[in-house]
C-alpha atoms as a PDB file:
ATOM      1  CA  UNK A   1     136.230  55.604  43.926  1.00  0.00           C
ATOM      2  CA  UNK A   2     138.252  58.039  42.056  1.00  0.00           C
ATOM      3  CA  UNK A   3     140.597  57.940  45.001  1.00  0.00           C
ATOM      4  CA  UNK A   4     141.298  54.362  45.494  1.00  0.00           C
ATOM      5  CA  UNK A   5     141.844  53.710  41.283  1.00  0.00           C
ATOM      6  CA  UNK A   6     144.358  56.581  41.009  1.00  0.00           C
ATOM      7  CA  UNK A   7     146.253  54.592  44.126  1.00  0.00           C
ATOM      8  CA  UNK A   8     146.447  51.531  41.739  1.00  0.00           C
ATOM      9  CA  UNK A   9     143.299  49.599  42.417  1.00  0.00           C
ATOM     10  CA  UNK A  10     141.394  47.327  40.377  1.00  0.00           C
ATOM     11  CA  UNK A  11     137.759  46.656  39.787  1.00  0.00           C
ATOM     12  CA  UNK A  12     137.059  42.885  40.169  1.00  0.00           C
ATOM     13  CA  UNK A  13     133.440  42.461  39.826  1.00  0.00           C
ATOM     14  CA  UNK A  14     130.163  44.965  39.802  1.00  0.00           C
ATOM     15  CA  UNK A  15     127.101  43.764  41.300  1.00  0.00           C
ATOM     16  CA  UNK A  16     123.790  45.653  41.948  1.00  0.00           C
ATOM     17  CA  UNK A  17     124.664  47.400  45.066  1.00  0.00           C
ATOM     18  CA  UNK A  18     128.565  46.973  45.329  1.00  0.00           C
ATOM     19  CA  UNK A  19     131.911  47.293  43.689  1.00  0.00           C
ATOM     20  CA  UNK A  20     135.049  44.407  44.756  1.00  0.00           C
ATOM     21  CA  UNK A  21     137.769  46.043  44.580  1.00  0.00           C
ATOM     22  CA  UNK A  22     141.698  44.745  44.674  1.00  0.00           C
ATOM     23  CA  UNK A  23     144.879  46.185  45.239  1.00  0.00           C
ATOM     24  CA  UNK A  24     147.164  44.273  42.963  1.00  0.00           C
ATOM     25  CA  UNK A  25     150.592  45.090  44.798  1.00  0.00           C
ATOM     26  CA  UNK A  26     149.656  43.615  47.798  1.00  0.00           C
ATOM     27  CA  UNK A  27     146.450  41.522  47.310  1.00  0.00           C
ATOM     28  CA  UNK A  28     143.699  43.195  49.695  1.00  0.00           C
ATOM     29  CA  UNK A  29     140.076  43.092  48.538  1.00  0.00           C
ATOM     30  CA  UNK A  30     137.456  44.883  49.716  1.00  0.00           C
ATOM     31  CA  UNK A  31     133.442  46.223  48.104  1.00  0.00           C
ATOM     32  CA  UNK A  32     132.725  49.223  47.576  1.00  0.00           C
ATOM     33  CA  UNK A  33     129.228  50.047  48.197  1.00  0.00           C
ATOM     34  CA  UNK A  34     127.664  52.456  45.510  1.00  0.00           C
ATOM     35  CA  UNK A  35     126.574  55.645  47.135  1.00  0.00           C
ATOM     36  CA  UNK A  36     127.083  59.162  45.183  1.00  0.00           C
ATOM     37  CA  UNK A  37     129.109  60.041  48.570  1.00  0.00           C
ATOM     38  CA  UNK A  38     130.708  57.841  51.479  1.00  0.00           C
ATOM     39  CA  UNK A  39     131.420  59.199  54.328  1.00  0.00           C
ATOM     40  CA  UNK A  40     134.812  60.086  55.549  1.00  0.00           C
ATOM     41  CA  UNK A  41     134.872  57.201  58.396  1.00  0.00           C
ATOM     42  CA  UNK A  42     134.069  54.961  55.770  1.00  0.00           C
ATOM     43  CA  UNK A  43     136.322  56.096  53.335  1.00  0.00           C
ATOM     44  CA  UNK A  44     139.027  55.831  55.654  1.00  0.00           C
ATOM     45  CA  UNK A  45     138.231  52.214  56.504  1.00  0.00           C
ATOM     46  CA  UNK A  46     137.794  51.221  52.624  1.00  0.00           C
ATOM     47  CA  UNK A  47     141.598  52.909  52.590  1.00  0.00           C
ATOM     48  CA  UNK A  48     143.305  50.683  55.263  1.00  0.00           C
ATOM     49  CA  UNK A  49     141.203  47.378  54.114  1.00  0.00           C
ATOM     50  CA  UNK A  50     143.362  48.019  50.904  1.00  0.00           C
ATOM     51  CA  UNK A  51     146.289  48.959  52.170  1.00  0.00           C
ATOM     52  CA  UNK A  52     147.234  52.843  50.754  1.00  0.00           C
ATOM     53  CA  UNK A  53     147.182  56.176  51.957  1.00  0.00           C
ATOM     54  CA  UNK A  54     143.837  57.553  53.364  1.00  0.00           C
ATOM     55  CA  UNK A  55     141.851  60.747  51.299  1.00  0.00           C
ATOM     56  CA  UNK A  56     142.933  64.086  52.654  1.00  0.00           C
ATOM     57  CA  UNK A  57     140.579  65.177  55.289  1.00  0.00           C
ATOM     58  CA  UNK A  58     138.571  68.423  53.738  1.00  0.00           C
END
């Protein structure tokens, strides 16, 4: 989460289970489920769905 606000991201909407998401440069949305950690596969999908540059591998 941290990763995808400091890229310029918005929070939409907060539900029960999920976060929406939107990247106001280019208009992708996507949720963000609410885990204390996602995994890197899934981070890395969460990245392209909005469009910016993935997390550093660790």
């Amino acid at each position: 989460m941290k990763h995808v606000l400091a890229r310029g991201c918005l929070v939409l909407r907060e539900g029960g289970n999920h976060t929406a998401l939107l990247n106001p440069t280019n208009r992708k949305q996507t949720v963000l489920g609410r885990h204390r950690e996602i995994d890197d596969l899934m981070a890395k999908i969460i990245c392209r769905q909005l469009e910016i540059p993935p997390l550093k591998q660790r």
